[in-house]
N, C-alpha and C. Protein backbone atom coordinates (compact mmCIF):
# COMPACT_ATOMS: atom_id res chain seq x y z
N UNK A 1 85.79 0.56 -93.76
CA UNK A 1 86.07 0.25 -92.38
C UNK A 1 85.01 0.83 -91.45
N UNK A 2 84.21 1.81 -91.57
CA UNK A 2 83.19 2.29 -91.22
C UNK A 2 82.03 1.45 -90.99
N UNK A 3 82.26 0.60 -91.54
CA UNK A 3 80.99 -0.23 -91.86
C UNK A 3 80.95 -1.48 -90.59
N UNK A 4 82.80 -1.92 -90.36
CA UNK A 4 82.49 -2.45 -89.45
C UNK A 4 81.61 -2.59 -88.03
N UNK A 5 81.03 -4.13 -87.49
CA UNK A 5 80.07 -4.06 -86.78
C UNK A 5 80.09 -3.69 -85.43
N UNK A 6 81.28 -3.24 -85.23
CA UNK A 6 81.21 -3.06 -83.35
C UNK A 6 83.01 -2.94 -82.88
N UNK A 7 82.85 -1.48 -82.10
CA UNK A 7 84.26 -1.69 -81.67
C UNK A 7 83.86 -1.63 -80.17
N UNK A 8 85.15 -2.30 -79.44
CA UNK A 8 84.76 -2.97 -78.15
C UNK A 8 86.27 -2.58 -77.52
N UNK A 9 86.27 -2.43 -76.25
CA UNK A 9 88.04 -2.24 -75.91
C UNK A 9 88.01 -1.99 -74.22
N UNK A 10 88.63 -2.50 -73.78
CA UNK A 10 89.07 -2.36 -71.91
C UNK A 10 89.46 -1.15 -71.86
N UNK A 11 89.24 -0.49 -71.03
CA UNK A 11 89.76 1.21 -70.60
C UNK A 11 90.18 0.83 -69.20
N UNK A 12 91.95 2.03 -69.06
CA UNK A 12 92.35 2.16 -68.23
C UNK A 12 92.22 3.93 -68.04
N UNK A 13 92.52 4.61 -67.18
CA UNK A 13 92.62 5.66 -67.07
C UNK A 13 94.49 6.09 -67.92
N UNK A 14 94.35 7.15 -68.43
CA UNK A 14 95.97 7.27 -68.82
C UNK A 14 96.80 8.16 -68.38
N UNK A 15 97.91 7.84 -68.20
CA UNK A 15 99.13 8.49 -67.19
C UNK A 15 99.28 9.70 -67.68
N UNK A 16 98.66 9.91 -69.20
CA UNK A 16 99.35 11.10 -69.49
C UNK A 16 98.80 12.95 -69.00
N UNK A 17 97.46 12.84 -68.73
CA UNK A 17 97.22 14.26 -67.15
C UNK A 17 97.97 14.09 -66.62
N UNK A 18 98.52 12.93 -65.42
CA UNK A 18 99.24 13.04 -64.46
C UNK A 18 100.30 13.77 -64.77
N UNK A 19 100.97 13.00 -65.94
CA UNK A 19 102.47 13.93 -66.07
C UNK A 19 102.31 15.22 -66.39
N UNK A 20 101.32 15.55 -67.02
CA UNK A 20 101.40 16.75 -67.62
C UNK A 20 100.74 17.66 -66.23
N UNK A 21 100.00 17.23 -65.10
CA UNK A 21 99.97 17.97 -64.27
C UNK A 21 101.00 18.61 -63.25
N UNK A 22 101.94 17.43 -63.32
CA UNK A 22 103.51 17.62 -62.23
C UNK A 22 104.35 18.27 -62.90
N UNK A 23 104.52 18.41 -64.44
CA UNK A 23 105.18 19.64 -64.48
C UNK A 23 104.34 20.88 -64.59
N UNK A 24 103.37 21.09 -64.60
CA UNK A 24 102.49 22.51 -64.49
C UNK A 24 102.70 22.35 -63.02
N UNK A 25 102.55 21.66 -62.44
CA UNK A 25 102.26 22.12 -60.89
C UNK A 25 104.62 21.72 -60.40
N UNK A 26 105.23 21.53 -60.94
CA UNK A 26 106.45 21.75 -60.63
C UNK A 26 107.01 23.57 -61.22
N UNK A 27 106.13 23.81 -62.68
CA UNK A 27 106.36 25.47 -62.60
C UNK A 27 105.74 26.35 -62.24
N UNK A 28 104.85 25.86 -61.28
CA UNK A 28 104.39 26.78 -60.86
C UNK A 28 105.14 26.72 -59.36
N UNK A 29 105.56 25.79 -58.91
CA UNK A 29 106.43 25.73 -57.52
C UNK A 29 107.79 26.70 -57.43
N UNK A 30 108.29 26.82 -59.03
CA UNK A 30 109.28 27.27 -59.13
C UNK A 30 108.79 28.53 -59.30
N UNK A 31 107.72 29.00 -59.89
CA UNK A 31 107.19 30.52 -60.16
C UNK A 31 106.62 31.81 -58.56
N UNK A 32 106.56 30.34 -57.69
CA UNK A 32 105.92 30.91 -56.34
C UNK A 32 107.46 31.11 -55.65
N UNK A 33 108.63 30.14 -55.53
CA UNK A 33 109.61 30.85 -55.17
C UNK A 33 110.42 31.77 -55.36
N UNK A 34 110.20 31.88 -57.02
CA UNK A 34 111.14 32.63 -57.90
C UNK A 34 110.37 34.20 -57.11
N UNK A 35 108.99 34.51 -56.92
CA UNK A 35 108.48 35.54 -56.26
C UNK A 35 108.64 36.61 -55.32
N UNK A 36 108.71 37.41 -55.31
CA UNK A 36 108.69 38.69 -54.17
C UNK A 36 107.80 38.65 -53.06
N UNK A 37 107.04 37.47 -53.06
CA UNK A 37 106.06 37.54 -51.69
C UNK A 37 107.03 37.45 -50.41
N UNK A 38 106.52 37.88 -49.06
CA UNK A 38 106.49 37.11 -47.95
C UNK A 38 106.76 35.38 -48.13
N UNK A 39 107.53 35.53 -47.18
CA UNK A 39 107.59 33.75 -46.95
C UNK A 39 106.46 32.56 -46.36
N UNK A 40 105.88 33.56 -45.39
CA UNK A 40 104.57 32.72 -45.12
C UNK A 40 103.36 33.28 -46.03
N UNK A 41 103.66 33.90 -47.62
CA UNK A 41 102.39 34.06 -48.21
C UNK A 41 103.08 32.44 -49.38
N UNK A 42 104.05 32.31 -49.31
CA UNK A 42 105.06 31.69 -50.41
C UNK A 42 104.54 30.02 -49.24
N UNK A 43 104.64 30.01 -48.44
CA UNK A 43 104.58 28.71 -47.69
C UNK A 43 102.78 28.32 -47.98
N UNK A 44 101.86 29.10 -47.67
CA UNK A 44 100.50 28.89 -48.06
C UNK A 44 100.39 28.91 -49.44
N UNK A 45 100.63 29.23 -50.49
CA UNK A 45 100.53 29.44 -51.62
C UNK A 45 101.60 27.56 -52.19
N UNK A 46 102.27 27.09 -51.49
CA UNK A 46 102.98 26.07 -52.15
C UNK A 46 101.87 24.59 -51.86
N UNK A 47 101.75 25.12 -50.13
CA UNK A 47 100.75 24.01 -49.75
C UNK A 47 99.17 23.83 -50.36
N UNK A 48 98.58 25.23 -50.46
CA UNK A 48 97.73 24.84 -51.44
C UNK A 48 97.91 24.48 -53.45
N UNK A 49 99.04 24.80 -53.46
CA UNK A 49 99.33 23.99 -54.96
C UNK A 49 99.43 22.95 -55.11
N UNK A 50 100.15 22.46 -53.68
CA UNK A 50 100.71 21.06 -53.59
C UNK A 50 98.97 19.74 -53.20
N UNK A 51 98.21 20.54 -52.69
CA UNK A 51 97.29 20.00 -51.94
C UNK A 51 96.24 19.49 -53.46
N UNK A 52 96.17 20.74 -53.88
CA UNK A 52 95.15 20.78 -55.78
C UNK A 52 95.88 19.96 -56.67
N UNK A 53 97.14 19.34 -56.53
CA UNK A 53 97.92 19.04 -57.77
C UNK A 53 97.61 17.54 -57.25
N UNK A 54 97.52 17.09 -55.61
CA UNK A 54 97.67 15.74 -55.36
C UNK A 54 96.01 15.38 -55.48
N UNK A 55 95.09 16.51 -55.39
CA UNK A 55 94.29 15.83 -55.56
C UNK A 55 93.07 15.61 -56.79
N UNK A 56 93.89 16.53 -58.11
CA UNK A 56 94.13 16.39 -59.40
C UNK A 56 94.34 15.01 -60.02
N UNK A 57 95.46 14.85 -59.06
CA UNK A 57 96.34 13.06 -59.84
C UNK A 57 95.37 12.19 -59.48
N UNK A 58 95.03 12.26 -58.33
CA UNK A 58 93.61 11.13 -57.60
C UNK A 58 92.32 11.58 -58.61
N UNK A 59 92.25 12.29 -58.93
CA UNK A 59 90.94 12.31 -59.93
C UNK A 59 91.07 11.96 -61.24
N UNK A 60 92.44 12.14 -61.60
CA UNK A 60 92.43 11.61 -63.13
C UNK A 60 92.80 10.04 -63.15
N UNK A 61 93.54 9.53 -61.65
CA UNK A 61 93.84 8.70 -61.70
C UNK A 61 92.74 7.41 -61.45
N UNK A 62 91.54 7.91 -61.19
CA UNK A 62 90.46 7.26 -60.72
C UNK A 62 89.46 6.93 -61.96
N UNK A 63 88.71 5.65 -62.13
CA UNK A 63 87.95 5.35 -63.50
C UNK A 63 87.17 4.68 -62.81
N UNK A 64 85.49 4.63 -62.85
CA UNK A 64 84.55 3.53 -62.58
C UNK A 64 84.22 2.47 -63.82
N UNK A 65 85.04 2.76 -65.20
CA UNK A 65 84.95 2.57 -66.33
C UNK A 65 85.91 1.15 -66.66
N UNK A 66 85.49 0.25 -66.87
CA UNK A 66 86.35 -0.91 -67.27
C UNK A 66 86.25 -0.98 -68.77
N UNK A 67 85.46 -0.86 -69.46
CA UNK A 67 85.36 -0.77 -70.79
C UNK A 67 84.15 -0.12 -71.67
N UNK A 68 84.85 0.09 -72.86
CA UNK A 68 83.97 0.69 -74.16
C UNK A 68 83.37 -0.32 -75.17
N UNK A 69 82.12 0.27 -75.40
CA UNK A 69 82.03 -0.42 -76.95
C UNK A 69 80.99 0.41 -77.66
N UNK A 70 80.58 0.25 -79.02
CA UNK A 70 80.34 0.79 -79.96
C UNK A 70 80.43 0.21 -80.77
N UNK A 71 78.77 0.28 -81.12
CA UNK A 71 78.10 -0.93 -82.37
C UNK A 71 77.02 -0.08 -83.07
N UNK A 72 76.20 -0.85 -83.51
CA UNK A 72 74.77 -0.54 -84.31
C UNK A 72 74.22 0.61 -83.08
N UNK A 73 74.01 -0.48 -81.88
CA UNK A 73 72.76 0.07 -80.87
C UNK A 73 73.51 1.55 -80.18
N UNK A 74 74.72 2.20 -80.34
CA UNK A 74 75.22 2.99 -80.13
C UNK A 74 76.19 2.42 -79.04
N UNK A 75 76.38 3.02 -78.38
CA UNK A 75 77.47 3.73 -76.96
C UNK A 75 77.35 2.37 -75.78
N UNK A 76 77.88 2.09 -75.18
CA UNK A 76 78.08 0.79 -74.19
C UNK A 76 79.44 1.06 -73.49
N UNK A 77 78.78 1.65 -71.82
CA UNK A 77 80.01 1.63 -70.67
C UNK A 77 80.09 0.78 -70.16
N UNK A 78 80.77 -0.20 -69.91
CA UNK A 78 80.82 -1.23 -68.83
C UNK A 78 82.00 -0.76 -67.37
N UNK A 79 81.00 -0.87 -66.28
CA UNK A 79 81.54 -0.67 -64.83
C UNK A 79 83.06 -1.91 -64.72
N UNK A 80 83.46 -1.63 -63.49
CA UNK A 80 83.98 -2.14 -62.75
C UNK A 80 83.82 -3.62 -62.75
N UNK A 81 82.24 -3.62 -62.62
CA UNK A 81 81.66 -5.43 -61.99
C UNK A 81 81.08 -5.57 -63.28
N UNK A 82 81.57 -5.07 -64.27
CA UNK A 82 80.90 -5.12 -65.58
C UNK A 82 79.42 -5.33 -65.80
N UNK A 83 79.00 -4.90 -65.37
CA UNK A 83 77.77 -4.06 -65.29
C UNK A 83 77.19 -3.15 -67.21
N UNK A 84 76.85 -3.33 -67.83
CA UNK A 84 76.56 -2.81 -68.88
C UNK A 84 75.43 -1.26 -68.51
N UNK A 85 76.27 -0.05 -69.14
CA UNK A 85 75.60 0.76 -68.99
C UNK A 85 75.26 1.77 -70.73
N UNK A 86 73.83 1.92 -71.27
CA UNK A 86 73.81 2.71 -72.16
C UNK A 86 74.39 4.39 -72.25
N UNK A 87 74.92 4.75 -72.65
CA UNK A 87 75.83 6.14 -72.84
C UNK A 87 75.15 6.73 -74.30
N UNK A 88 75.23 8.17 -74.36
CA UNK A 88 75.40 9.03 -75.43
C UNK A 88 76.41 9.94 -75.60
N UNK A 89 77.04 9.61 -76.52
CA UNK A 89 78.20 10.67 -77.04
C UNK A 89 77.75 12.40 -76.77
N UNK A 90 78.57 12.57 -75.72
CA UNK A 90 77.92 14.05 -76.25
C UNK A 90 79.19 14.96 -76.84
N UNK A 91 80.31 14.78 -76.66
CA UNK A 91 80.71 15.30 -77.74
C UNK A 91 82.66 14.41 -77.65
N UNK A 92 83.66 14.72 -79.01
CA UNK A 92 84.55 13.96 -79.16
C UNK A 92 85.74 15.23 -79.64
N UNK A 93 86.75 15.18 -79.36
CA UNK A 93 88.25 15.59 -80.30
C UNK A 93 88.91 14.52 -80.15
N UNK A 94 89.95 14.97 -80.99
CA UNK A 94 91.55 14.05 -81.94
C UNK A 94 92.20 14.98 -81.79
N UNK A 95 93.44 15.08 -80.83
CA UNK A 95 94.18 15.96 -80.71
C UNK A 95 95.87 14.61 -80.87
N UNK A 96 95.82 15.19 -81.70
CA UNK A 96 97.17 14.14 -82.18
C UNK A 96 96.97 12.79 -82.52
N UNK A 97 97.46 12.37 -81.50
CA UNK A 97 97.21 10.99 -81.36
C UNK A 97 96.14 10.21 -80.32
N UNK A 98 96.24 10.89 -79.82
CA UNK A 98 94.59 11.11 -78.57
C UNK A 98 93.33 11.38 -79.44
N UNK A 99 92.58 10.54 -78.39
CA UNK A 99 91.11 10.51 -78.73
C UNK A 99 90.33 10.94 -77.50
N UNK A 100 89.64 12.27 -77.53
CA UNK A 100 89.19 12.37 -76.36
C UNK A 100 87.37 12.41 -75.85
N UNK A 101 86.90 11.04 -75.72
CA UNK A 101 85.20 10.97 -75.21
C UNK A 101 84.92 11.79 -74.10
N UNK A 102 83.44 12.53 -74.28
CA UNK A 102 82.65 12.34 -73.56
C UNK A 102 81.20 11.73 -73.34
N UNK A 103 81.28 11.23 -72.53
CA UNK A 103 80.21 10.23 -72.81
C UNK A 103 78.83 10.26 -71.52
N UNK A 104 78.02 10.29 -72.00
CA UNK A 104 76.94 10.36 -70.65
C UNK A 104 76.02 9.78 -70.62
N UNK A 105 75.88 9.06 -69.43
CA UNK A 105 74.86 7.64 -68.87
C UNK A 105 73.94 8.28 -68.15
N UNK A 106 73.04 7.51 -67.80
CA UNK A 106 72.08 7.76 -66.58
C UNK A 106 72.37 8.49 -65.50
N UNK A 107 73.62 8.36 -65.01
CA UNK A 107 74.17 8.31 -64.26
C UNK A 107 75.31 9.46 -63.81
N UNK A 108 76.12 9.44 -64.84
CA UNK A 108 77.21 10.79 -64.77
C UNK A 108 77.34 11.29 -66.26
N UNK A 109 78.37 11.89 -66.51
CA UNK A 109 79.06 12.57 -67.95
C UNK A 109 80.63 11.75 -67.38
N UNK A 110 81.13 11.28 -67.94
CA UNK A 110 82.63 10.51 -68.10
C UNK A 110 83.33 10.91 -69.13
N UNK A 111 84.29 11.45 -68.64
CA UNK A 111 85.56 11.99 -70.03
C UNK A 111 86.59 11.03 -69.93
N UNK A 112 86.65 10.16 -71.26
CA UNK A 112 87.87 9.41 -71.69
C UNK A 112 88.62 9.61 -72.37
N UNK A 113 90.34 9.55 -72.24
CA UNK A 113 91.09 9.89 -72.55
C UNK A 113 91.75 8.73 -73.33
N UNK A 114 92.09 8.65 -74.83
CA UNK A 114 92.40 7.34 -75.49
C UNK A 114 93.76 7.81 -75.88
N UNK A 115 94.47 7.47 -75.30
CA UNK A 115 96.13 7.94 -75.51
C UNK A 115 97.32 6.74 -75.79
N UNK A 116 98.21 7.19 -76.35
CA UNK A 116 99.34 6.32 -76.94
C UNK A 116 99.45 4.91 -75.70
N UNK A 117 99.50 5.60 -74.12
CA UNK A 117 99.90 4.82 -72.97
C UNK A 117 98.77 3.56 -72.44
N UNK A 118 97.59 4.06 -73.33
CA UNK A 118 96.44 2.88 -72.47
C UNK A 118 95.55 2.59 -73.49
N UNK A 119 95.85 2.57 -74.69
CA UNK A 119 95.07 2.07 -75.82
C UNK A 119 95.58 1.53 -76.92
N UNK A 120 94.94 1.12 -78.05
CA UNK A 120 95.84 0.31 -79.10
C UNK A 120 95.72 0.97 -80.42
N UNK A 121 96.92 1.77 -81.07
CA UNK A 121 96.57 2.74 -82.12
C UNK A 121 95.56 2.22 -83.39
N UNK A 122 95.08 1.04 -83.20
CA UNK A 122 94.26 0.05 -84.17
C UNK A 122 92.72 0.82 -83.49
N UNK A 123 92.93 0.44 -82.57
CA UNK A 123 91.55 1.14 -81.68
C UNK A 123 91.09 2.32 -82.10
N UNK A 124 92.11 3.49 -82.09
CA UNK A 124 91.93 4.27 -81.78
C UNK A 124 92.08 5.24 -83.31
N UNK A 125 92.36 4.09 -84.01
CA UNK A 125 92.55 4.81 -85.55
C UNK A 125 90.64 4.43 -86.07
N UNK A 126 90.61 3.22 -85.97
CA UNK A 126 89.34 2.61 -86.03
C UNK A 126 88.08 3.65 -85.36
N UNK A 127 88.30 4.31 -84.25
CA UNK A 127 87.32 4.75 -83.95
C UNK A 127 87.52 6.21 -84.07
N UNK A 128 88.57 6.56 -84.64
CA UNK A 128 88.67 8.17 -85.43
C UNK A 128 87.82 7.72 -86.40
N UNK A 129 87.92 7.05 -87.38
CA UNK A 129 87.09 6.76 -88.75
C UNK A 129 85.56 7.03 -88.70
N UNK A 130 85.07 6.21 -87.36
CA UNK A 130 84.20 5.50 -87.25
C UNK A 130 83.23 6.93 -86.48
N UNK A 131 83.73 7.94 -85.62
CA UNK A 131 83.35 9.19 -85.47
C UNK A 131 83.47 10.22 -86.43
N UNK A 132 84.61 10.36 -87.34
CA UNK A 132 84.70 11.06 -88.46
C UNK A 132 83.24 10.61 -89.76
N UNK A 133 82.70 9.58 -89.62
CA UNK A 133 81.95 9.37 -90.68
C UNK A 133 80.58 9.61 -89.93
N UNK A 134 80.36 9.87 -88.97
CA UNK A 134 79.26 9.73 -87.94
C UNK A 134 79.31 11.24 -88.00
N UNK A 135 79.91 11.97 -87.59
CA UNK A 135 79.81 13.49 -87.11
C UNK A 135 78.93 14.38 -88.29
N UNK A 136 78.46 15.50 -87.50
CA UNK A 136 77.57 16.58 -88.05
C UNK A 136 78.03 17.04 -89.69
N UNK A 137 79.45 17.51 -89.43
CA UNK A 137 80.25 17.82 -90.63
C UNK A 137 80.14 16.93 -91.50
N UNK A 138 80.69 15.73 -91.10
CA UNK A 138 80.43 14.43 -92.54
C UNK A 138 79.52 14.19 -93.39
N UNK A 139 78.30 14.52 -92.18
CA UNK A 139 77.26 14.20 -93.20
C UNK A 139 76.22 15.24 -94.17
N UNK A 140 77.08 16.48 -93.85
CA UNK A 140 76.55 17.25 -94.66
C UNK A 140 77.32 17.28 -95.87
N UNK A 141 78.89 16.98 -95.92
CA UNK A 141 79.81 16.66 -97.31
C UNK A 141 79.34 15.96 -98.23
């Protein structure tokens, strides 16, 4: 399966930071009241949690990235207006079921998140393989 010639796939950004930021940022709401401060150190301390957490969700929730691919010639971002951009892997984990890129263009470093909610476990099994046989470790086995 390694051998195959090219994996290709639409990217969305995935819900799953968000959630996992609203309950870190819901215990920590509960950790600032549960507190012995002052009330107006407890009122500044909620608004700036509240302020970092909303604008957390807007950053994870944001992608200039419409799609991936990965062939022979390496790494391929495609924009928004699909626009083809060359990328280099600079580095990858597999944390469960997640696949997590980073990838860097001309342009920026982009971290993609390949999760149960915005990808296809065919995808994402396919391109565990396909980095597992590629990586530093492999090829010294």
């Amino acid at each position: 399966m390694t051998s195959a010639p090219a994996i290709g796939f639409d990217y969305r950004p995935s819900h799953l930071p968000r959630r996992l930021l609203a309950i870190v940022t819901a215990l920590a709401l509960v950790a600032i009241a549960l507190s012995g401060a002052p009330s107006g150190l407890k009122m500044a301390l909620v608004a700036g949690t509240s302020m970092l957490a909303v604008a957390g969700a807007r950053r994870s929730g944001r992608s200039g990235i419409a799609g991936l691919g990965y062939g022979p010639d390496g790494w391929a971002v495609y924009r928004a207006d699909r626009s083809q951009l060359p990328a280099t892997l600079r580095s990858h984990r597999v944390i469960g079921s997640c696949v997590l890129l980073r990838l860097k263009t001309d342009h920026t470093t982009e971290t993609l998140l390949l999760a149960p909610d915005n990808s296809d476990p065919d995808i994402r099994r396919r391109l565990r393989m396909r980095l597992a046989a590629h990586s530093p470790v492999a090829e010294i086995l």
